[in-house]
C-alpha atoms as a PDB file:
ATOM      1  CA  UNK A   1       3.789  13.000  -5.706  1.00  0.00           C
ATOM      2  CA  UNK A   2       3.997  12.124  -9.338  1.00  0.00           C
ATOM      3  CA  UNK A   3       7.286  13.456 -11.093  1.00  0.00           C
ATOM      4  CA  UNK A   4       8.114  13.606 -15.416  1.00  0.00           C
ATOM      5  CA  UNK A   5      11.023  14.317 -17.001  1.00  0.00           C
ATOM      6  CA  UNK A   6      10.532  16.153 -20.829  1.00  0.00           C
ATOM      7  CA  UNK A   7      11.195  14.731 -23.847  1.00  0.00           C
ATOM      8  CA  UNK A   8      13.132  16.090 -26.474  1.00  0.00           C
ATOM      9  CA  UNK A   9      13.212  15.704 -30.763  1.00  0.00           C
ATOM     10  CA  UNK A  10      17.145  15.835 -30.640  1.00  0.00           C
ATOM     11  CA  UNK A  11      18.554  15.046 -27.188  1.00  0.00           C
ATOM     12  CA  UNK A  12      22.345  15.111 -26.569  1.00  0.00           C
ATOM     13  CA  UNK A  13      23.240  11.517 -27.307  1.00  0.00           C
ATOM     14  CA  UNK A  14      25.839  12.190 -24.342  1.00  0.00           C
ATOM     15  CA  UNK A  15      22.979  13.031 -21.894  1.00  0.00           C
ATOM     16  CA  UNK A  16      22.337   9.939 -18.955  1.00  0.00           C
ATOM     17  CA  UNK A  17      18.769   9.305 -18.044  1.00  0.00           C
ATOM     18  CA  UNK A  18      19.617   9.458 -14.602  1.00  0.00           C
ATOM     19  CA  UNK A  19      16.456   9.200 -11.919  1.00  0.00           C
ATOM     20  CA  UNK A  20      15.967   9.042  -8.375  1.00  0.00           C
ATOM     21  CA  UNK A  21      13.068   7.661  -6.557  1.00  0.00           C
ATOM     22  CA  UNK A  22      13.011   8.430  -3.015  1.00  0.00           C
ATOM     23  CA  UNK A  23      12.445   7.045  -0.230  1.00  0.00           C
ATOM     24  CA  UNK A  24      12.535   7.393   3.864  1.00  0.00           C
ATOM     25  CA  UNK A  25      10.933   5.305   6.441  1.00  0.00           C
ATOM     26  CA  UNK A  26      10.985   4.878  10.390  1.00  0.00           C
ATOM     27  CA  UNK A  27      10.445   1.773  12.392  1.00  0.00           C
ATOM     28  CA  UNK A  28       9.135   1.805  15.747  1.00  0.00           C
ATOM     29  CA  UNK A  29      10.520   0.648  17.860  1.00  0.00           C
ATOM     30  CA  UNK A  30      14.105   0.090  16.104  1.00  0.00           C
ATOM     31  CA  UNK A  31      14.436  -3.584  15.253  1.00  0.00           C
ATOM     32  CA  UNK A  32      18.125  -5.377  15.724  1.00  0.00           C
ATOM     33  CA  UNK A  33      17.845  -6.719  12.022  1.00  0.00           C
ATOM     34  CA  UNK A  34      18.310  -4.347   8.999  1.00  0.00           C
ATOM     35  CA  UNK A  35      15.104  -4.149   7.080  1.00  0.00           C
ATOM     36  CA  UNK A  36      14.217  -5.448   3.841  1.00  0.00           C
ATOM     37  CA  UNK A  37      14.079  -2.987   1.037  1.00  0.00           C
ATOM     38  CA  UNK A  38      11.991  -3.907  -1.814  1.00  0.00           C
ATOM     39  CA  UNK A  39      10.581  -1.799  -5.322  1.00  0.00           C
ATOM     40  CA  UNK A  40       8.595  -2.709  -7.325  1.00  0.00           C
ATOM     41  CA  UNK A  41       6.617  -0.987 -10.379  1.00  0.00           C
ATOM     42  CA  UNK A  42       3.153  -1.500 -11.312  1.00  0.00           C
ATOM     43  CA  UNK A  43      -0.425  -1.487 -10.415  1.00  0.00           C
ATOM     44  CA  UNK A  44      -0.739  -1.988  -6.590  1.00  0.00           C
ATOM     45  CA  UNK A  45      -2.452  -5.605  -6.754  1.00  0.00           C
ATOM     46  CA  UNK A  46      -0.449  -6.812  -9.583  1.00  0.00           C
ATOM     47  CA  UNK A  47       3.232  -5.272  -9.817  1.00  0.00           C
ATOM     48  CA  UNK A  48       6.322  -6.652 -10.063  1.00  0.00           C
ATOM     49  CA  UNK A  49       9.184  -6.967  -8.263  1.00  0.00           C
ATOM     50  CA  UNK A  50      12.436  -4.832  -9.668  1.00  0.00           C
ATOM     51  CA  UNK A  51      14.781  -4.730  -7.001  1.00  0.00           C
ATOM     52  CA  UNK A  52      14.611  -6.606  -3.620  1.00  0.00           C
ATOM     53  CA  UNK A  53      17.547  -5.920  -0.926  1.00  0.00           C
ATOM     54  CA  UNK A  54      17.377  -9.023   1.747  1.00  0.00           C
ATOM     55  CA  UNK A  55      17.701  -8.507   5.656  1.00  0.00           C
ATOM     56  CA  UNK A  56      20.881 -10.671   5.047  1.00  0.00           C
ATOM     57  CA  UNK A  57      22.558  -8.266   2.523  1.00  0.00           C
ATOM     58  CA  UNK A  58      21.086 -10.405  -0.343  1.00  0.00           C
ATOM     59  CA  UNK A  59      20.670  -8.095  -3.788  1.00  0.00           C
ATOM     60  CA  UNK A  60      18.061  -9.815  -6.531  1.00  0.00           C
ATOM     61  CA  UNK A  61      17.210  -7.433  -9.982  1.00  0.00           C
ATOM     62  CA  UNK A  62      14.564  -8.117 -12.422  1.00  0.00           C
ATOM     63  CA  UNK A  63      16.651  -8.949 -15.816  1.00  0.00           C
ATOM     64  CA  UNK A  64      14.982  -5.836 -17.372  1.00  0.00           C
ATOM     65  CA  UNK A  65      16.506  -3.916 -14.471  1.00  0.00           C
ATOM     66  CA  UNK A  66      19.594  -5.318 -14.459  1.00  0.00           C
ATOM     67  CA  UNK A  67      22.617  -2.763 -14.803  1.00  0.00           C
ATOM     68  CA  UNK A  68      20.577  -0.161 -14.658  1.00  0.00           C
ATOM     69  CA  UNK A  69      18.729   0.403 -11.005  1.00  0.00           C
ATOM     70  CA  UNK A  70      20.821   0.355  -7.435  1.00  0.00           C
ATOM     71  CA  UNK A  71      19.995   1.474  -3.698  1.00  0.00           C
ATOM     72  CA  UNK A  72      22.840   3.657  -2.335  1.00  0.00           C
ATOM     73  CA  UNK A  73      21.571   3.768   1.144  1.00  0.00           C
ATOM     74  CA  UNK A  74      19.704   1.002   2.967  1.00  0.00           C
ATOM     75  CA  UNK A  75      18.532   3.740   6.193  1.00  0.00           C
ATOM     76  CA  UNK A  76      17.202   6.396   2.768  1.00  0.00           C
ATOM     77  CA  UNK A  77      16.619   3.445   0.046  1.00  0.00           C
ATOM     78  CA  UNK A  78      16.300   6.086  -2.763  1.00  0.00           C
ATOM     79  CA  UNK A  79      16.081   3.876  -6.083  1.00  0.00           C
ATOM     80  CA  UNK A  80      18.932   5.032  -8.742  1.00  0.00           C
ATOM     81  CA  UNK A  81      17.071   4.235 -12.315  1.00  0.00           C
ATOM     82  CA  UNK A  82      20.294   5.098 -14.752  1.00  0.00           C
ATOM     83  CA  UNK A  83      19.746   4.654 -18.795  1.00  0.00           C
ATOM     84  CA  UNK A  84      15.967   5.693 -18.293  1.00  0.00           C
ATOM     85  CA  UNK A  85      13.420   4.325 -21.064  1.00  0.00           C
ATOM     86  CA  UNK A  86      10.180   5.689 -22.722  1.00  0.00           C
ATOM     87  CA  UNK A  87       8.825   2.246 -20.996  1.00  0.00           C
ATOM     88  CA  UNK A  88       9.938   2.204 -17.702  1.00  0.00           C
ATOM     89  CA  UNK A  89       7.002   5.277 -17.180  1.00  0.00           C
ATOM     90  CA  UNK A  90       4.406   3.949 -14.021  1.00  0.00           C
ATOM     91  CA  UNK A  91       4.167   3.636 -10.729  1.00  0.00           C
ATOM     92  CA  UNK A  92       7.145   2.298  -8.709  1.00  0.00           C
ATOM     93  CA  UNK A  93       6.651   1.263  -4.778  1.00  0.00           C
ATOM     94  CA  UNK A  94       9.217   1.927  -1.858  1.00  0.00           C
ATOM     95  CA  UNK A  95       8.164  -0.788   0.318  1.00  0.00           C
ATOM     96  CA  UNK A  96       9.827  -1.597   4.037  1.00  0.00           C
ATOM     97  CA  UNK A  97       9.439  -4.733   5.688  1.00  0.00           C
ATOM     98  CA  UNK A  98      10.159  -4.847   9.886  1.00  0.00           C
ATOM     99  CA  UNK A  99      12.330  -8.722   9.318  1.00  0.00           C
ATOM    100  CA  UNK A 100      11.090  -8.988  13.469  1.00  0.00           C
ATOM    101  CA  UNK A 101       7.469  -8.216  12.296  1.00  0.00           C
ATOM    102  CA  UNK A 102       7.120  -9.318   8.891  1.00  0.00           C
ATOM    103  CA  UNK A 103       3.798 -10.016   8.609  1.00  0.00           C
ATOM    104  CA  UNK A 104       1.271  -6.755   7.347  1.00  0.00           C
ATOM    105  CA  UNK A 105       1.778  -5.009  10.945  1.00  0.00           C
ATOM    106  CA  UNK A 106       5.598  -5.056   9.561  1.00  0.00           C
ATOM    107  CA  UNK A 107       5.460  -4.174   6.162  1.00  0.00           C
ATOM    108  CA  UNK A 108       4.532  -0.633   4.853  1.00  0.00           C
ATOM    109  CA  UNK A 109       5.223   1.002   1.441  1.00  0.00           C
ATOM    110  CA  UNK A 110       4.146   3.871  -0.692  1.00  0.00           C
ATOM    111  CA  UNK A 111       4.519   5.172  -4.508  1.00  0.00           C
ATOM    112  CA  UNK A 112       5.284   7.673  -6.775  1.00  0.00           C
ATOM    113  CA  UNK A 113       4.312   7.814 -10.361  1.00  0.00           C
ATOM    114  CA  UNK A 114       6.664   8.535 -13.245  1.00  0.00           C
ATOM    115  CA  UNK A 115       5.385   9.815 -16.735  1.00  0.00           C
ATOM    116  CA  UNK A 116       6.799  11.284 -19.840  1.00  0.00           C
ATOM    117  CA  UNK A 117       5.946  14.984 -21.242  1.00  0.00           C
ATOM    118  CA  UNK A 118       6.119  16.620 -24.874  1.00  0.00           C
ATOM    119  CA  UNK A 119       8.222  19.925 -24.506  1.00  0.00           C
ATOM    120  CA  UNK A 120       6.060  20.840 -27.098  1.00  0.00           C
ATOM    121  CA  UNK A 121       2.890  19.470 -27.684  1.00  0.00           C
ATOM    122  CA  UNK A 122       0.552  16.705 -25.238  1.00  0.00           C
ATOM    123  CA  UNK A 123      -0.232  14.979 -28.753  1.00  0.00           C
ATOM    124  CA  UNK A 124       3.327  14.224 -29.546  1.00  0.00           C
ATOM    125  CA  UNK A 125       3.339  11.660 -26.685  1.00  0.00           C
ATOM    126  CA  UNK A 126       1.123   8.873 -26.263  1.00  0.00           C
ATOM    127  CA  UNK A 127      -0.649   9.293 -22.704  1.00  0.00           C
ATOM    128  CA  UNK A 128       1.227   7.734 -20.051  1.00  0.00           C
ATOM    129  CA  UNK A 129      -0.308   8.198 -16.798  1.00  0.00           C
ATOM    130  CA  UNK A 130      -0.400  12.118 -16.807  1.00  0.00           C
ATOM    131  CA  UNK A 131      -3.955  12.494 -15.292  1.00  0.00           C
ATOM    132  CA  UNK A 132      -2.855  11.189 -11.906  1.00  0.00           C
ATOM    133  CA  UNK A 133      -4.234  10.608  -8.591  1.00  0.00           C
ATOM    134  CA  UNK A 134      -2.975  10.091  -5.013  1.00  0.00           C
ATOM    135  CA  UNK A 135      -4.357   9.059  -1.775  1.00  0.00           C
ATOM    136  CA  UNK A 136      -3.321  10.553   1.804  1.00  0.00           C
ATOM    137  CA  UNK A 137      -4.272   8.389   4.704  1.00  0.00           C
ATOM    138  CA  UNK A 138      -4.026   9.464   8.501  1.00  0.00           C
ATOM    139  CA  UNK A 139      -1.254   6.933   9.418  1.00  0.00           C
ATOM    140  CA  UNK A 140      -2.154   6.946  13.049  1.00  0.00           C
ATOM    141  CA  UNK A 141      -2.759   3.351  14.957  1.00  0.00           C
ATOM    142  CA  UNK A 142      -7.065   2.753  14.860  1.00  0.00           C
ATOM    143  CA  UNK A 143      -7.450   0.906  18.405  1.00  0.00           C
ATOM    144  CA  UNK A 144     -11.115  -0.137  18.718  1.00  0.00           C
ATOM    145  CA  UNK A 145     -12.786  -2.089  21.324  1.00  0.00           C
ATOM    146  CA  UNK A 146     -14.474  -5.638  20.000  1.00  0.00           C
ATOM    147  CA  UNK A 147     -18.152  -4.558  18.680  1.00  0.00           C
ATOM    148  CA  UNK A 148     -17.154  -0.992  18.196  1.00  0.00           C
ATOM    149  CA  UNK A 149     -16.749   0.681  15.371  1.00  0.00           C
ATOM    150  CA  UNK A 150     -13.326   2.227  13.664  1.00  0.00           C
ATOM    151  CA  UNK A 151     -12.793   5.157  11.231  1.00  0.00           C
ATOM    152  CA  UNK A 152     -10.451   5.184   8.192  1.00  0.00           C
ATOM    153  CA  UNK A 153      -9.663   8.589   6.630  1.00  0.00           C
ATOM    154  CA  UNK A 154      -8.164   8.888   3.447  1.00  0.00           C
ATOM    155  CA  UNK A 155      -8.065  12.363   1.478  1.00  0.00           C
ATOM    156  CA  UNK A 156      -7.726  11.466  -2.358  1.00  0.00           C
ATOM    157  CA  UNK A 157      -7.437  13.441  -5.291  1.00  0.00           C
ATOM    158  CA  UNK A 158      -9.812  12.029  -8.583  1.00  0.00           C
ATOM    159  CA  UNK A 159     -13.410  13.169  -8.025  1.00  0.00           C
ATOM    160  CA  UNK A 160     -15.723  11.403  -5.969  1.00  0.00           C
ATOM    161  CA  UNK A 161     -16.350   9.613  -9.640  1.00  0.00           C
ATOM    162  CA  UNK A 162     -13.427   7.689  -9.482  1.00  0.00           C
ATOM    163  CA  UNK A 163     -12.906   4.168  -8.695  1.00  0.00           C
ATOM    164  CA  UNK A 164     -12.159   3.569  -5.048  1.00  0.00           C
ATOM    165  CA  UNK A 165     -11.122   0.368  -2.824  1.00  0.00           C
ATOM    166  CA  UNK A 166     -10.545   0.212   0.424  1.00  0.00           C
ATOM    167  CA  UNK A 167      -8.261  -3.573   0.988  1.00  0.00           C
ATOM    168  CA  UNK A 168      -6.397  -5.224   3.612  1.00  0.00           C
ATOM    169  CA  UNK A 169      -3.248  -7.021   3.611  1.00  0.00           C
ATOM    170  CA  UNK A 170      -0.983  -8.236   2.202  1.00  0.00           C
ATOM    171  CA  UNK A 171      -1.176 -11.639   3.581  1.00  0.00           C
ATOM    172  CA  UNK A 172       0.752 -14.715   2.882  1.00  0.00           C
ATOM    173  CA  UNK A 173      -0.205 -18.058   0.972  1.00  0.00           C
ATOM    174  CA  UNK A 174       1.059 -21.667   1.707  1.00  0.00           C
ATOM    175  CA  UNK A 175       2.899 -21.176  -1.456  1.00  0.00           C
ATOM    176  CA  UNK A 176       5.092 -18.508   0.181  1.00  0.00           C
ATOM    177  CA  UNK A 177       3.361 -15.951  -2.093  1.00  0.00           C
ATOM    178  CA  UNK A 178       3.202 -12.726   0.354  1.00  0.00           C
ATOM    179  CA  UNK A 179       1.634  -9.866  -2.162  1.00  0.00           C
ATOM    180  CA  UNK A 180      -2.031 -11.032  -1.294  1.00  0.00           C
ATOM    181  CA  UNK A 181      -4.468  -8.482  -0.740  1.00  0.00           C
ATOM    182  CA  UNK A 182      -8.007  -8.515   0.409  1.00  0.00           C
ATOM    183  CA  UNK A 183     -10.837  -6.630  -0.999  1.00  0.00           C
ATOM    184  CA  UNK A 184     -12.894  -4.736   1.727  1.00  0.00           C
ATOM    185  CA  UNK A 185     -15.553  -2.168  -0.538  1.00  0.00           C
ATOM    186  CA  UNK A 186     -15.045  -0.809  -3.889  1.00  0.00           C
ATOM    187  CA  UNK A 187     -16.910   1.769  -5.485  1.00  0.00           C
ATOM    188  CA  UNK A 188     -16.456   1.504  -9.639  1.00  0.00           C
ATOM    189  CA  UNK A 189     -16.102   4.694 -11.580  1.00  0.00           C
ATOM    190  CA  UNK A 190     -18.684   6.387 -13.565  1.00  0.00           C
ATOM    191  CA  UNK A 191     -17.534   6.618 -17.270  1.00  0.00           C
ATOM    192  CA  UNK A 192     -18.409  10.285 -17.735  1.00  0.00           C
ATOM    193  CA  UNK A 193     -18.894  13.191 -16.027  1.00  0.00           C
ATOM    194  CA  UNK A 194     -22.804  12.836 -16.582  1.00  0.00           C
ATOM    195  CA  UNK A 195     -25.314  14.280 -13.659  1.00  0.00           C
ATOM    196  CA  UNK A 196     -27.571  11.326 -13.845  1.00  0.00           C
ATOM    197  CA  UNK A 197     -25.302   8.466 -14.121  1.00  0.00           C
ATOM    198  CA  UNK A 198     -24.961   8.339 -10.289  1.00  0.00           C
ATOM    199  CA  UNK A 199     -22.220   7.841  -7.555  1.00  0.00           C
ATOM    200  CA  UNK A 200     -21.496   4.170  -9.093  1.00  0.00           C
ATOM    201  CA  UNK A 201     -21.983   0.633  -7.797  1.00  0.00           C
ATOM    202  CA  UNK A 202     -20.451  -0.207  -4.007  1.00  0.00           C
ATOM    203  CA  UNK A 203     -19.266  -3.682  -4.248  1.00  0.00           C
ATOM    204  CA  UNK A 204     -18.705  -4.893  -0.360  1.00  0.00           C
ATOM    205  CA  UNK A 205     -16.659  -8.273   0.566  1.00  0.00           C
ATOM    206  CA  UNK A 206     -19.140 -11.106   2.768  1.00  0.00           C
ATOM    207  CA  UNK A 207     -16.766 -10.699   5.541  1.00  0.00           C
ATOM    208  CA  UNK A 208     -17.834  -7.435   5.852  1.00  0.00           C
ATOM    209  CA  UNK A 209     -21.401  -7.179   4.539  1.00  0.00           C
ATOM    210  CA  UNK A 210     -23.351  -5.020   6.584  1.00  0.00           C
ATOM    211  CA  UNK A 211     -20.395  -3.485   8.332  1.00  0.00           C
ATOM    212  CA  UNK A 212     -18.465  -1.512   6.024  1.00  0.00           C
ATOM    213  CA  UNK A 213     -19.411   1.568   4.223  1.00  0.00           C
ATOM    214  CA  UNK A 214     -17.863   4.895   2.575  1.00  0.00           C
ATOM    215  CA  UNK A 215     -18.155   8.192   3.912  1.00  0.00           C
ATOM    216  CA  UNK A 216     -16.735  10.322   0.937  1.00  0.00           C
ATOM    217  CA  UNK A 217     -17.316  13.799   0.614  1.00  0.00           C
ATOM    218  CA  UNK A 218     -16.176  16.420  -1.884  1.00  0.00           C
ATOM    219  CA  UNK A 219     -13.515  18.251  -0.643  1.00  0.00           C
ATOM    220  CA  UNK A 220     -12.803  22.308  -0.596  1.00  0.00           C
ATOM    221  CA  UNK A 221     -10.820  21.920  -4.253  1.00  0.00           C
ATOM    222  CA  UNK A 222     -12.372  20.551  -7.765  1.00  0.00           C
ATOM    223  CA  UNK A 223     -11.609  16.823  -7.668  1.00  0.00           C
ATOM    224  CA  UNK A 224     -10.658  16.644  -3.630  1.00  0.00           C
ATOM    225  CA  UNK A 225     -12.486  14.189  -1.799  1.00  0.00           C
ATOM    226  CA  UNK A 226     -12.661  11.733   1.643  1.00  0.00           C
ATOM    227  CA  UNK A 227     -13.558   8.503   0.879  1.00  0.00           C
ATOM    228  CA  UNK A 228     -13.124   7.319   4.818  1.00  0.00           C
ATOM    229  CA  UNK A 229     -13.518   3.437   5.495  1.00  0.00           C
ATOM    230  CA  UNK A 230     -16.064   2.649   8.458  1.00  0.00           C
ATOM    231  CA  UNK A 231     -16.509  -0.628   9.958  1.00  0.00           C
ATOM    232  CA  UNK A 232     -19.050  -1.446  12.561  1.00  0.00           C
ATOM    233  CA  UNK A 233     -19.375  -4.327  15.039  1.00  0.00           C
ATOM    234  CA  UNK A 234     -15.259  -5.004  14.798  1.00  0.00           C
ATOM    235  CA  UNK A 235     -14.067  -8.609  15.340  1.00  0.00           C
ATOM    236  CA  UNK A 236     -10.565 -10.069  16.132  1.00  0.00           C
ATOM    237  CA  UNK A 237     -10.435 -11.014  12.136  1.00  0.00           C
ATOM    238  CA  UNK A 238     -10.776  -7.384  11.349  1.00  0.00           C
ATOM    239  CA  UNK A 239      -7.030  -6.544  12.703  1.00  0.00           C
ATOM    240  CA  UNK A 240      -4.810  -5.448  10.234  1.00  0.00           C
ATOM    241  CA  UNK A 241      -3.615  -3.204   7.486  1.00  0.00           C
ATOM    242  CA  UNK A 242      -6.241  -1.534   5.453  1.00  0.00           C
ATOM    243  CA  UNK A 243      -5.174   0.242   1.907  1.00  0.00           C
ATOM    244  CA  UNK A 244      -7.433   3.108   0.207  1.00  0.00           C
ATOM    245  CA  UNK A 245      -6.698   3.486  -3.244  1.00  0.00           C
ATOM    246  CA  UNK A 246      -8.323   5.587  -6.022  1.00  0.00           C
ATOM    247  CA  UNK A 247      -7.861   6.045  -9.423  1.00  0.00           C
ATOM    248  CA  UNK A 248      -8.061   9.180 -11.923  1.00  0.00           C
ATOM    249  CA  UNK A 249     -11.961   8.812 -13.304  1.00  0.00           C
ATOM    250  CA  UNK A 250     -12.057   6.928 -16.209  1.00  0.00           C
ATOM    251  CA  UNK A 251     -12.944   9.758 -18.806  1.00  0.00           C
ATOM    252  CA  UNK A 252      -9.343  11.103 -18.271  1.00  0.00           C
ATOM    253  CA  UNK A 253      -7.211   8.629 -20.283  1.00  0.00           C
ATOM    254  CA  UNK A 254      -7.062   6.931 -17.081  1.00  0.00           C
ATOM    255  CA  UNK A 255      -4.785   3.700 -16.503  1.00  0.00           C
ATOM    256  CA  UNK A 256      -4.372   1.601 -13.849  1.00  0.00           C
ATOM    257  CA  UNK A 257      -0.604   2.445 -13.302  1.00  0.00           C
ATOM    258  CA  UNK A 258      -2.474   6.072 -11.856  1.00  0.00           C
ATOM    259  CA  UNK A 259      -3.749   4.264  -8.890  1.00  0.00           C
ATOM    260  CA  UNK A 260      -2.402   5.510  -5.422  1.00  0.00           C
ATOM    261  CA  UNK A 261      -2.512   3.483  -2.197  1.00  0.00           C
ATOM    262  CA  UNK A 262      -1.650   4.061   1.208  1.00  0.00           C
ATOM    263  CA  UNK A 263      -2.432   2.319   4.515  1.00  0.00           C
ATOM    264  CA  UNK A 264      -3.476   1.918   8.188  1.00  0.00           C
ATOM    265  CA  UNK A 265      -3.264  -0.143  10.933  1.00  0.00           C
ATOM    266  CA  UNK A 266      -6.452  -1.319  13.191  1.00  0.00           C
ATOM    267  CA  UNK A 267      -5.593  -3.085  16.459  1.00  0.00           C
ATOM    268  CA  UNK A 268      -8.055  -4.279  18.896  1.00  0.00           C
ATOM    269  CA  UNK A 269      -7.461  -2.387  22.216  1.00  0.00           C
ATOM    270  CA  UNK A 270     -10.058  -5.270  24.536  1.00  0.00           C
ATOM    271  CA  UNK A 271      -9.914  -4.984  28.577  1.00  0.00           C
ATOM    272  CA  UNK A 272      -9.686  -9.171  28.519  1.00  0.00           C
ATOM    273  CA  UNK A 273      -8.497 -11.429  27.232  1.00  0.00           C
ATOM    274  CA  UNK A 274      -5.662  -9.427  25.504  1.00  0.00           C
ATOM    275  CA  UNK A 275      -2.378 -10.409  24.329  1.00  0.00           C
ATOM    276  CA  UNK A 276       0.633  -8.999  26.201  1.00  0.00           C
ATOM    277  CA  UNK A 277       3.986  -8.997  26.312  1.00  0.00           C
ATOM    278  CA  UNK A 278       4.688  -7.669  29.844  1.00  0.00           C
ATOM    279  CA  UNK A 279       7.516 -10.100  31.280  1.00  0.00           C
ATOM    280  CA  UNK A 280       7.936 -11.875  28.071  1.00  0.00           C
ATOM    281  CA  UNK A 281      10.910 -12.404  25.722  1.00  0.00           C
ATOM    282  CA  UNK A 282      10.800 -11.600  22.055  1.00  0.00           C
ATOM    283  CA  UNK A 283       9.104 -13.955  20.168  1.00  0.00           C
ATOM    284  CA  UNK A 284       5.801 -15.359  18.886  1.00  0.00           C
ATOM    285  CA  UNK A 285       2.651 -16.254  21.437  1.00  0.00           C
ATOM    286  CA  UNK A 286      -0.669 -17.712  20.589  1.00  0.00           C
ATOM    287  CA  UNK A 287      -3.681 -14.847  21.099  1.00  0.00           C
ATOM    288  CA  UNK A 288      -5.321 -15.964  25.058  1.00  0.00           C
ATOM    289  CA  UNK A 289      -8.759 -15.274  22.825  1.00  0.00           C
ATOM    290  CA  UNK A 290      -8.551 -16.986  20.061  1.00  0.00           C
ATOM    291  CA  UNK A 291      -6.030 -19.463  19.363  1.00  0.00           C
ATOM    292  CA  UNK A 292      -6.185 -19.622  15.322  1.00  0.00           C
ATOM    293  CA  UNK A 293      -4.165 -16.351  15.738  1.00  0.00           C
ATOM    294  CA  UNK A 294      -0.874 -14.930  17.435  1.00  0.00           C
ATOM    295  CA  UNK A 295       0.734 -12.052  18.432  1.00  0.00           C
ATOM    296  CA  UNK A 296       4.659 -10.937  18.122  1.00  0.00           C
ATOM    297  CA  UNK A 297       6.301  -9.512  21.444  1.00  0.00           C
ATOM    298  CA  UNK A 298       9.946  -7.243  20.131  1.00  0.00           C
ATOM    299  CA  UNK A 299      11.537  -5.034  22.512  1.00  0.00           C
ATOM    300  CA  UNK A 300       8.613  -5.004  24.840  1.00  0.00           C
ATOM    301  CA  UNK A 301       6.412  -3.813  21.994  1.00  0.00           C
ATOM    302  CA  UNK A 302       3.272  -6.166  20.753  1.00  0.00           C
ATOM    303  CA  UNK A 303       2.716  -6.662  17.389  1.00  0.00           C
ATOM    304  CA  UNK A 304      -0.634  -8.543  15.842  1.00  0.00           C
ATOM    305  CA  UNK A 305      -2.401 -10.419  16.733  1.00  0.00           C
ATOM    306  CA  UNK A 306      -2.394 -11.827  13.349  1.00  0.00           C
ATOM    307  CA  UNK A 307      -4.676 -14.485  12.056  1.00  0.00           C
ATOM    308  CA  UNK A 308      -3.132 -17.990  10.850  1.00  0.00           C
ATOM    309  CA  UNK A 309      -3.708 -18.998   7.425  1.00  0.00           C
ATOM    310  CA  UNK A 310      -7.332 -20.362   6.456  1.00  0.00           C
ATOM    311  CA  UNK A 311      -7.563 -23.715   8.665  1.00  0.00           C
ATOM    312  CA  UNK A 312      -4.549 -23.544  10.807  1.00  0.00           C
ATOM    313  CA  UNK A 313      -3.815 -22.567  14.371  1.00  0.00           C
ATOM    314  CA  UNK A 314      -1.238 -21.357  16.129  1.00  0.00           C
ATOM    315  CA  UNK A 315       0.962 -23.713  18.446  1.00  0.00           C
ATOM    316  CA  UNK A 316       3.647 -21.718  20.470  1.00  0.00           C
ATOM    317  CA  UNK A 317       5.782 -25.043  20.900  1.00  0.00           C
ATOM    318  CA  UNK A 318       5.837 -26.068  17.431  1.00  0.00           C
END
C-alpha cells in the first residue's frame, strides 16, 4: 500500500529521515542457495536498480544510494532508507529471485509507493504521486491444457478509465540484460472523465492477436475494478509470468511512478509429452515437446518449461 511521511516549515534539524520499506517472501520449495535480494525504484518497465544483495553475499548501491539505504535481514529484506530526500518520493520494488530457478518462474517482486504530504495545505507541495493506484492479482499457479483457455484476475484500484497492461516476463537478452518485459494487451486511458469519450483503445501484441482480451468490470466501490487477462487457444510459448498493471486515470495528476504491478504464473498441465522430473537429479532438461525450450528439475519440483532466446535451442549436454 502506498505510505507518506508529512512535511514540515521548520523541522528539528536533529530529526533522521529514517524509512522502512518492507518486505517478506516465501519460496517453494526451499532452495539450498540464499536468494537474491534486489530494489529498485521507478516505473515498472524502466526503474533502476538501488540496492542489489548477490546469492554469494555480494552488496552493490547505486552512488545516489550510497550511505544511505541497507537490508538488515536477508529472510525479511526490509529496505532501511536513512537521510530521506524530497526526491527519493516513487515507487520502490522488493524483488526475490529463486538463484536455482532464476529465470521468470524464479523471480517475483512487488511495490510500494512513497509520496510527500503538506501538514497544511495540498498546494504547498508539488504533486508527487498522491493519486495512487494498486493492483491485486490471485497469485495461484494457472495450469491449462494446450488449446484451452486460462483466466488472469487482477482487482485494481483507478477506474476502469485508467491505463491498463497486462505483460509477461521479465526475460533475458544475449546482452545479459534480464529486466525485459513483454507487452500482452493494453488499454490507454481516457483523458477525462467524459461519458462519450469511450472505454479507450485495446492495443493487443501479434503473438496474441485474436487470443487475448480484458474482462474488466466495475467493482462494488467508486474506482474498483477487474481487469482479468484471458487467453484462448494456449500454446507452449504462452508459459510464463504475466504482470497486470494500472495506473491512476490521467485527469488525476497522474505519473507513471503510480503504476502498480503484480504477477502470475501459467504452466501448461498436457497428458503427453510433458516434462518431468520423476527419477531425475536437479538440473536443467530439454522440453520432450519442443526442444527450443527447457525445463528446471530442484528438489523433485519442475520448474518451466521456459523458452530459449529467439533462435536458439536447448542442448542438455552443452
Amino acid at each position: 500500500r502506498p505510505g507518506w511521511v508529512y512535511l514540515r516549515y521548520s523541522p528539528d534539524p536533529t530529526w533522521v529521515n529514517r524509512i522502512e520499506f518492507r518486505c517478506e517472501y516465501t519460496i517453494s520449495p526451499a532452495s539450498a542457495n540464499p536468494p537474491t535480494i534486489t530494489w529498485l525504484k521507478g516505473p515498472f518497465t524502466d526503474r533502476q536498480v538501488i540496492y542489489k544483495w548477490s546469492s554469494s553475499g555480494e552488496v552493490n548501491v547505486h552512488p545516489e544510494f550510497a550511505g544511505r539505504v541497507s537490508v538488515p535481514s536477508r529472510t525479511r529484506p526490509t529496505l532501511v532508507l536513512t537521510d530521506a530526500k524530497f526526491d527519493d518520493w516513487g515507487r520502490y520494488w522488493c524483488r526475490v529471485t529463486n538463484e536455482d530457478q532464476s529465470d521468470e518462474f524464479g523471480t517475483d517482486e512487488e511495490s510500494l509507493l512513497f509520496y510527500y504530504k503538506s501538514t497544511v495545505y495540498d498546494y504547498d507541495v508539488p504533486a508527487r504521486g498522491g493519486q495512487y493506484s494498486f493492483v491485486e492479482v490471485d497469485k495461484t499457479p494457472v495450469r491449462v491444457e494446450t488449446g484451452g483457455t486460462a483466466r488472469l484476475h487482477c482487482e485494481g484500484w483507478g477506474g476502469p478509465l485508467a491505463s491498463i497492461v497486462w505483460f509477461k516476463g521479465p526475460s533475458c537478452t544475449q546482452d545479459g540484460n534480464c529486466n525485459v518485459y513483454e507487452m500482452v494487451i493494453n488499454k490507454t486511458a481516457v483523458p477525462q472523465p467524459h461519458p462519450i469519450l469511450g472505454p479507450g483503445t485495446v492495443n493487443v501484441s501479434p503473438k496474441y492477436a485474436g487470443r487475448a482480451s480484458l474482462d474488466f468490470n466495475d467493482g462494488g466501490y467508486y474506482n474498483y475494478y477487474y481487469p482479468d487477462l484471458t487467453i484462448t487457444d494456449i500454446r507452449p510459448t504462452d508459459v510464463g509470468r504475466y504482470w497486470c498493471t494500472d495506473d491512476a486515470p490521467l485527469w488525476y495528476q497522474n505519473d507513471l511512478a503510480s503504476r502498480d504491478s503484480q504477477s502470475v504464473v501459467v504452466l501448461l498441465d498436457d497428458e503427453a509429452p510433458t516434462p518431468s522430473c520423476d527419477g531425475k537429479a536437479d538440473g536443467m532438461y530439454q522440453d520432450p515437446g519442443d526442444c527450443s525450450r527447457y525445463y528446471t528439475c530442484s528438489g523433485g519440483w519442475l520448474y518451466g518449461p521456459v523458452s530459449c532466446l529467439t533462435g536458439l535451442f536447448f542442448n542438455e549436454a552443452l
